[in-house]
C-alpha atoms as a PDB file:
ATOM      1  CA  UNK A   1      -9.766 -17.643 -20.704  1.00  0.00           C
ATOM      2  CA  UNK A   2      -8.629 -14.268 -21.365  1.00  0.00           C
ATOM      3  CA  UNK A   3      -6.614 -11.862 -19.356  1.00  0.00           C
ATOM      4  CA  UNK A   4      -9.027  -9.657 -17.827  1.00  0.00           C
ATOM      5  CA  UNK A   5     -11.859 -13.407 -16.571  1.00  0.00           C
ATOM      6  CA  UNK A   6      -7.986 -14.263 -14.878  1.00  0.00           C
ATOM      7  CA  UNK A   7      -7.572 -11.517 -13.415  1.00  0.00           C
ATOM      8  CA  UNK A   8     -10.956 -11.465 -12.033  1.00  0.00           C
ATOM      9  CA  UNK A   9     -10.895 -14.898 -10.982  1.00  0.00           C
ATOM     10  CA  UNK A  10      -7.479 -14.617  -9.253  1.00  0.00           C
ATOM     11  CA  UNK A  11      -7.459 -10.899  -8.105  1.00  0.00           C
ATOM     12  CA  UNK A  12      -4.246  -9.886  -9.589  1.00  0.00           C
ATOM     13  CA  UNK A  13      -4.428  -7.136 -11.918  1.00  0.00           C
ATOM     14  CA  UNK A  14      -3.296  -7.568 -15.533  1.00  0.00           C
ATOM     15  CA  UNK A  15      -0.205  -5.918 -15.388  1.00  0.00           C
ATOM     16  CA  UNK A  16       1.140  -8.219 -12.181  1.00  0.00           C
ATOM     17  CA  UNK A  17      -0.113 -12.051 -14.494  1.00  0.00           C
ATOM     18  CA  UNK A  18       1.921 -10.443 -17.627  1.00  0.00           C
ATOM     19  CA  UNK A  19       4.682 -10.007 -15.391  1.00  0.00           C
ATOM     20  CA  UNK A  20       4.421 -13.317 -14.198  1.00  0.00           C
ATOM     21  CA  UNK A  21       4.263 -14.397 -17.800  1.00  0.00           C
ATOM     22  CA  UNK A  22       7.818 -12.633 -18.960  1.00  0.00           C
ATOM     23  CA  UNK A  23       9.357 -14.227 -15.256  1.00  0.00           C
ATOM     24  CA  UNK A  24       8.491 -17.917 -16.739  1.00  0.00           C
ATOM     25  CA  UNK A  25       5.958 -18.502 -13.852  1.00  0.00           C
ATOM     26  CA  UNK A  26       2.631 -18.430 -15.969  1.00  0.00           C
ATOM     27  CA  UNK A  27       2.152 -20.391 -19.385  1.00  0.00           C
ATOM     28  CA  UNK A  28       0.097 -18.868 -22.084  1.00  0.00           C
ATOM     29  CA  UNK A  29      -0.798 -19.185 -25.289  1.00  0.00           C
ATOM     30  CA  UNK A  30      -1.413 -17.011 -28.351  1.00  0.00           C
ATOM     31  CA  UNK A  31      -5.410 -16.902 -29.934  1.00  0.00           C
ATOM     32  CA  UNK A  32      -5.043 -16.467 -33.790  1.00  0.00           C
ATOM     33  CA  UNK A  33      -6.136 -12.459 -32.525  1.00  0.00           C
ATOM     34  CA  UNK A  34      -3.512 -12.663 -30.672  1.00  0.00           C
ATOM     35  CA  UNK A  35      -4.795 -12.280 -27.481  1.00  0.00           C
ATOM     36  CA  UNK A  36      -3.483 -14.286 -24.476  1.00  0.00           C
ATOM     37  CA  UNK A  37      -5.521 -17.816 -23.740  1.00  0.00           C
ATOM     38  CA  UNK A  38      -5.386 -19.074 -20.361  1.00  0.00           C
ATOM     39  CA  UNK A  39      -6.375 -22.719 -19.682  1.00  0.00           C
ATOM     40  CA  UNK A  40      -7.899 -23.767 -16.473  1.00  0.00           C
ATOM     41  CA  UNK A  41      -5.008 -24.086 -14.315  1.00  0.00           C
ATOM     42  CA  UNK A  42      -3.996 -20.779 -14.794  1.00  0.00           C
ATOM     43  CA  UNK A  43      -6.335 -19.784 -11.770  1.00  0.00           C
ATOM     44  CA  UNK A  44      -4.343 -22.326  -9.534  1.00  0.00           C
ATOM     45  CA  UNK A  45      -1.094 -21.367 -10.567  1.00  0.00           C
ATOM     46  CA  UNK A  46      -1.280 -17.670 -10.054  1.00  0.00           C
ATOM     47  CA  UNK A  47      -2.948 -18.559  -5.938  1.00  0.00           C
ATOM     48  CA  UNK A  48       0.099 -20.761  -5.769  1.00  0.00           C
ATOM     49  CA  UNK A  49       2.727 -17.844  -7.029  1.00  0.00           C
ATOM     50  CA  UNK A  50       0.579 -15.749  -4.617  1.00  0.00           C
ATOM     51  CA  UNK A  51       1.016 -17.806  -1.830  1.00  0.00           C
ATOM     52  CA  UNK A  52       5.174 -18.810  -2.454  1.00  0.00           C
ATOM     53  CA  UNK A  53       5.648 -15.015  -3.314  1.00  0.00           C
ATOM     54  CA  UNK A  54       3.919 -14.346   0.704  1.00  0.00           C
ATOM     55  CA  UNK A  55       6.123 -16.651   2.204  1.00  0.00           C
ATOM     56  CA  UNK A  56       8.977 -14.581   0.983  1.00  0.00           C
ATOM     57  CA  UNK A  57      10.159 -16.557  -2.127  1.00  0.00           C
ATOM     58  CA  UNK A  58      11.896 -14.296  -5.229  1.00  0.00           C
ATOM     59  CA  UNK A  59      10.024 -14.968  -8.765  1.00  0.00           C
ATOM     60  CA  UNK A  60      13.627 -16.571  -9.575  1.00  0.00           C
ATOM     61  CA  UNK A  61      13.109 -19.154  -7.011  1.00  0.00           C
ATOM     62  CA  UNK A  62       9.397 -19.599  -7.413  1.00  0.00           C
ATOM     63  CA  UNK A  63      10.426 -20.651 -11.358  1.00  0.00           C
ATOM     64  CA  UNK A  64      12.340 -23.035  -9.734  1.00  0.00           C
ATOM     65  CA  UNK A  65      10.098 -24.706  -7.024  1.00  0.00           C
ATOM     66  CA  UNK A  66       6.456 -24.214  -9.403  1.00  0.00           C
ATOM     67  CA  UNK A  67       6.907 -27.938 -10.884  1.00  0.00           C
ATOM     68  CA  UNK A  68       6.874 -29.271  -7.518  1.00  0.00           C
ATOM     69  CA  UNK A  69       3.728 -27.391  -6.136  1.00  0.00           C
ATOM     70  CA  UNK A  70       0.422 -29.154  -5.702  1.00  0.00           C
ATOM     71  CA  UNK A  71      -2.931 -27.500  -5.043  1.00  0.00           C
ATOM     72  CA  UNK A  72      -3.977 -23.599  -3.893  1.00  0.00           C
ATOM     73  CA  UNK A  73      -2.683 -23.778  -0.076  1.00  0.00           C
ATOM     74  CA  UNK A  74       0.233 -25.262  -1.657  1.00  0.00           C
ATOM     75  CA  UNK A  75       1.706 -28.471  -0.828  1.00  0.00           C
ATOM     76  CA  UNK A  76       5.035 -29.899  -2.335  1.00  0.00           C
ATOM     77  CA  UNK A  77       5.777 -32.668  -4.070  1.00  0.00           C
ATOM     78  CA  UNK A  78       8.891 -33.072  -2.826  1.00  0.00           C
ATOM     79  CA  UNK A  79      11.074 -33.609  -5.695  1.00  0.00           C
ATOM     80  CA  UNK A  80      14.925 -33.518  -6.288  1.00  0.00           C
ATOM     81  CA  UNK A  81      16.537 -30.771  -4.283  1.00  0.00           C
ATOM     82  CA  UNK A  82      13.414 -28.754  -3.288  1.00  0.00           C
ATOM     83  CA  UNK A  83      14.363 -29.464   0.143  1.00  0.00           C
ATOM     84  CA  UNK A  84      17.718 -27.982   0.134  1.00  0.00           C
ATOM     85  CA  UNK A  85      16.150 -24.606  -2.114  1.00  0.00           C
ATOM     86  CA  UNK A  86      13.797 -23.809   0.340  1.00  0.00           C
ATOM     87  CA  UNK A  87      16.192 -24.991   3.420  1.00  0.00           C
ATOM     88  CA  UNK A  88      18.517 -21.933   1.719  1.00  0.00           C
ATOM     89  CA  UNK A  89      15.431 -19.803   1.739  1.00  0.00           C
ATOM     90  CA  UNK A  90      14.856 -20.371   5.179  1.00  0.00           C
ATOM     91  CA  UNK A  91      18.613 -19.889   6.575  1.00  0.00           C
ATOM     92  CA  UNK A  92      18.637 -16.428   4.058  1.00  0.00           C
ATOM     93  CA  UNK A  93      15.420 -15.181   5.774  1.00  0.00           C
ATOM     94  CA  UNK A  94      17.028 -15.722   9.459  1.00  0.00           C
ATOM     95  CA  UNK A  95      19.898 -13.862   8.039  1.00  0.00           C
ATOM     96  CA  UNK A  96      17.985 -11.277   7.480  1.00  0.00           C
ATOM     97  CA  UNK A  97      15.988 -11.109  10.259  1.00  0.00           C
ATOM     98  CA  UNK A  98      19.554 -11.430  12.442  1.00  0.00           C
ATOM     99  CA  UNK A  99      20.476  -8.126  10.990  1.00  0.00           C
ATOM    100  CA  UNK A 100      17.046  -6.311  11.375  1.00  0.00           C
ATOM    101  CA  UNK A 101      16.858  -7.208  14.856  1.00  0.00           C
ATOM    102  CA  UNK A 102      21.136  -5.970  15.676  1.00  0.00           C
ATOM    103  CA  UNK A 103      20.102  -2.448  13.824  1.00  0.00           C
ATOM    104  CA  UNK A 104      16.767  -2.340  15.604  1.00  0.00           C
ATOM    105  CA  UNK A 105      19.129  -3.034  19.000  1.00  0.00           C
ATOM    106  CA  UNK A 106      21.161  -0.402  18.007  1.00  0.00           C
ATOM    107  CA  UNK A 107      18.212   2.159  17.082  1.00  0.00           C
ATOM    108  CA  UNK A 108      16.344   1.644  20.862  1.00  0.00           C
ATOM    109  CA  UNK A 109      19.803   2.059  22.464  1.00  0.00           C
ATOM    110  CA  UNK A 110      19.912   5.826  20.544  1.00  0.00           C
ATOM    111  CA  UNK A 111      16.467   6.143  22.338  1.00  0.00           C
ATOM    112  CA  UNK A 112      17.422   5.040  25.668  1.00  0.00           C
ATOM    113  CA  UNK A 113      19.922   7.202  25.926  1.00  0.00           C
ATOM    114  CA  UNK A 114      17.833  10.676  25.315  1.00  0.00           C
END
């Protein structure tokens, strides 16, 4: 299928599947015009990028994880290490949350104090 029938299909523009293309998350190949051919699974793969890139993963870990993804929702096959990828995902995003929740401490303390 052809850029634009993916994009339809999937809901993500053009611009955002070619991206995914150059990041290594979406094989394609070449028509002798030159245009991009999508097979099939394309539509599958882009809902499952959608749905890893939702739960917070970076396109650099997503390359990493896609050969252990099954279906649209997706599930994992859990394969060598995936476990301790997304177990570092995890402890990153409570990080993160740690230090959204001290500065939004500090910002309601400013407040309380007008």
């Amino acid at each position: 299928m052809l850029i634009g029938e993916l994009s339809r299909r999937t809901g993500v523009s053009p611009r955002l599947l070619r991206y995914y293309e150059a990041q290594g998350l979406l094989d394609v190949r070449r028509g002798p015009n030159g245009y991009r051919d999508y097979d099939e699974h394309a539509v599958v793969t882009v809902r499952q990028v959608r749905a890893l890139l939702d739960a917070g993963l970076s396109t650099e870990v997503i390359r990493s994880v896609l050969p252990c993804v099954r279906g649209e929702r997706p599930g994992f096959d859990w394969c060598a290490d995936l476990r301790a990828v997304l177990s570092r995902e995890l402890a990153a995003m409570d990080e993160r949350i740690d230090g959204l929740r001290r500065r939004r401490d500090a910002l309601a303390g400013y407040l309380a104090q007008s």
